[in-house]
Protein backbone atom coordinates (compact mmCIF):
# COMPACT_ATOMS: atom_id res chain seq x y z
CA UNK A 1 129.39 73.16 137.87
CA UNK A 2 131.50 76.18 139.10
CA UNK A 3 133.75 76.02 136.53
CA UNK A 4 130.59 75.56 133.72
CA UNK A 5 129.12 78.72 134.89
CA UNK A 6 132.32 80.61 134.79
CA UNK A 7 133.72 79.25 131.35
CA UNK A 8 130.30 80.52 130.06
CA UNK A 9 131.05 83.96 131.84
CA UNK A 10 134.76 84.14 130.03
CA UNK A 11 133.07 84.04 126.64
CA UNK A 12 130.41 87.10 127.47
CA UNK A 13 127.89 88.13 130.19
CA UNK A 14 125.13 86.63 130.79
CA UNK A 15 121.96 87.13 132.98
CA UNK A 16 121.06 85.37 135.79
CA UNK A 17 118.22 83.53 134.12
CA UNK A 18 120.19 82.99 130.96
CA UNK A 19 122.99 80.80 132.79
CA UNK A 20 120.62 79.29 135.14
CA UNK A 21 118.61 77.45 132.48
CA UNK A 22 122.50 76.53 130.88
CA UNK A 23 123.32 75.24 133.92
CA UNK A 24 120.19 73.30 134.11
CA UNK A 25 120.33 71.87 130.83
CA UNK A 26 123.92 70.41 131.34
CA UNK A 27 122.80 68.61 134.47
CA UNK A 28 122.60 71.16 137.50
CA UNK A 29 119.87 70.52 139.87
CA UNK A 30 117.85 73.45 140.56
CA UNK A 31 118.28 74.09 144.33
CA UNK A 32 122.48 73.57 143.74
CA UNK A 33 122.04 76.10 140.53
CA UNK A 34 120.53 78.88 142.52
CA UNK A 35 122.74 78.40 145.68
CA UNK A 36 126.31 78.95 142.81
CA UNK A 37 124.22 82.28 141.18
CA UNK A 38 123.57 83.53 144.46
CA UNK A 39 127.53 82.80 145.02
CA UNK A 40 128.85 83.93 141.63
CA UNK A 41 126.04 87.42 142.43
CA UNK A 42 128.20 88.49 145.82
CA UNK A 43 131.37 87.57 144.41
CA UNK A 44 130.60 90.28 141.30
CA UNK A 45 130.95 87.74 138.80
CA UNK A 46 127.30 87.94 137.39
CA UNK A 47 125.71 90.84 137.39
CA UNK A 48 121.92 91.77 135.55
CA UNK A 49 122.57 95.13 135.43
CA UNK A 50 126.22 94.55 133.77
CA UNK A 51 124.65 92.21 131.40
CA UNK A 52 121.59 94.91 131.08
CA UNK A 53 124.06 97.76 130.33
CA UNK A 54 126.33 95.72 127.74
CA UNK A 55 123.48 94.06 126.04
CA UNK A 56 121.45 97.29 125.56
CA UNK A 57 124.76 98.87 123.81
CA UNK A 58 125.47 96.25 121.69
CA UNK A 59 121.73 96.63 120.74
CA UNK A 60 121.72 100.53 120.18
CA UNK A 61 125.00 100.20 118.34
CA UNK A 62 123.48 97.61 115.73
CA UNK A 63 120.44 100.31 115.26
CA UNK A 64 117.82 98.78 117.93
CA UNK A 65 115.75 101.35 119.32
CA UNK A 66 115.04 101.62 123.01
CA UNK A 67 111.39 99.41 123.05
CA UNK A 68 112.61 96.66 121.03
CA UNK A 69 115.74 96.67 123.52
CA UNK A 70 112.97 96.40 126.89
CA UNK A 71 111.25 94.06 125.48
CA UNK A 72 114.52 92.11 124.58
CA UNK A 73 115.95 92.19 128.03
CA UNK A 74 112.59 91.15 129.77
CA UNK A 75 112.76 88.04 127.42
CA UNK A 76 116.37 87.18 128.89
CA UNK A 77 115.15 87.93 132.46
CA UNK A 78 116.09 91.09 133.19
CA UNK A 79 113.56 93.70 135.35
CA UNK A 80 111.63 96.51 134.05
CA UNK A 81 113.96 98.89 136.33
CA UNK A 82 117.41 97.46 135.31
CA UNK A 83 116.56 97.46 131.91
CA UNK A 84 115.45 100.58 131.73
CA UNK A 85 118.53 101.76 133.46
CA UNK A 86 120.90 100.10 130.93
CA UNK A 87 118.76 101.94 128.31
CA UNK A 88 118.87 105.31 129.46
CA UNK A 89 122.68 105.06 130.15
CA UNK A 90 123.06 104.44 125.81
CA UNK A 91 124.94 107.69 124.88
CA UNK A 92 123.57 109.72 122.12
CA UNK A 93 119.84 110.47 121.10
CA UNK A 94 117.67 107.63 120.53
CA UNK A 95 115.95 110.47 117.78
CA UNK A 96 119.76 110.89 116.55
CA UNK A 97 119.85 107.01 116.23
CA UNK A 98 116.64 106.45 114.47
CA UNK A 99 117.64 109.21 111.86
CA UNK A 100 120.82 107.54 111.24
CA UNK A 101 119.53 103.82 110.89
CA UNK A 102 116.82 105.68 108.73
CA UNK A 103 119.30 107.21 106.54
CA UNK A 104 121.55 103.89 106.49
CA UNK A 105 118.33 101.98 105.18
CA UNK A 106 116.78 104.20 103.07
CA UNK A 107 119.47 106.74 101.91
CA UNK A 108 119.11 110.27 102.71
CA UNK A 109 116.68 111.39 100.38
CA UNK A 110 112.95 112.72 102.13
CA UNK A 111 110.20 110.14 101.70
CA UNK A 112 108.24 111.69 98.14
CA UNK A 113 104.92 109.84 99.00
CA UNK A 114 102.72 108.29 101.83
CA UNK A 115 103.74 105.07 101.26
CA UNK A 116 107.51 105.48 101.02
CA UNK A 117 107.04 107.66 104.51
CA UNK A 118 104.62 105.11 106.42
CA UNK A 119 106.96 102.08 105.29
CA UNK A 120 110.24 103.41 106.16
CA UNK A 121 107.85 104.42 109.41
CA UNK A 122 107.40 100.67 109.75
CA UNK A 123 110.82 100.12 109.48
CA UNK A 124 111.42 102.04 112.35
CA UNK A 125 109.16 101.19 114.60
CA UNK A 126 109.84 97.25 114.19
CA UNK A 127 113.48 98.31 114.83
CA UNK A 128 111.52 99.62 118.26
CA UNK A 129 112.12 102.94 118.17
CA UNK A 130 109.29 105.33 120.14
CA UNK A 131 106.43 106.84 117.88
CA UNK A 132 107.54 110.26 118.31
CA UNK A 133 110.85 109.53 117.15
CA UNK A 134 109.87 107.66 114.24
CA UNK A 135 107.49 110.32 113.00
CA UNK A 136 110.61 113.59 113.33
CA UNK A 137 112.94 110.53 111.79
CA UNK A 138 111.20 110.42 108.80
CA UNK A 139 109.95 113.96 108.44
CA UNK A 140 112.08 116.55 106.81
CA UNK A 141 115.03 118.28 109.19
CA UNK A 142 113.39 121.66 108.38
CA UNK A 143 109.68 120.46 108.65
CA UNK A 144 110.65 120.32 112.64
């Protein structure tokens, strides 16, 4: 079972809940599971806040905004704190990266009507950027 968890941890991180339930599916029992993670945890090999910090870059770097990115790491396991660690450790504005995923969707011409500006609005904020940053992402450099 050792050398399961550790192929899986050659290919890419992983969070502790995330290779527990692998391990579990290919035939680990529980109690022997949690006894390797606790082992692979003081040995450095599997880390949540590695995984946290990796995952939320990847994220970020594929135009993700910082909610969408929480939300994704609770799903995998990860704590509030961790998470929003791995977040806040993303270099660059997450404004700067909403204007730029704005800008790669839409083009760089201003919104001309309500509609245009509360859809590419939408756009945004499913991509889980912050209201505040949506609204100055979509509004005019010089309207700021």
């Amino acid at each position: 079972m050792r050398r399961q968890a550790l192929a899986l941890l050659a290919r890419r991180e992983h969070s502790r809940a995330e290779l527990k339930a692998k391990l579990e599916r290919r035939g680990g029992t529980a109690e022997d599971v949690e006894g390797l993670l606790d082992t692979l945890i003081s040995d450095g090999q599997l880390s949540d806040s590695r995984y946290a910090e990796t995952y939320a870059r990847q994220r970020a770097e594929k135009g993700y905004g910082p909610v969408r990115i929480a939300n994704e790491l609770r799903k995998r396991g990860i704590e509030a704190l961790p998470a929003q660690i791995a977040i806040d450790a993303v270099e660059g504005r997450w404004l700067d990266r909403a204007r730029q995923v704005r800008v790669k969707r839409f083009g760089s011409a201003e919104a001309r009507s309500m509609e245009e500006r509360a859809r590419q609005m939408r756009f945004l904020e499913y991509r889980g950027f912050a209201g505040d940053d949506v609204r100055r992402a979509v509004r005019a450099p010089d309207d700021e």
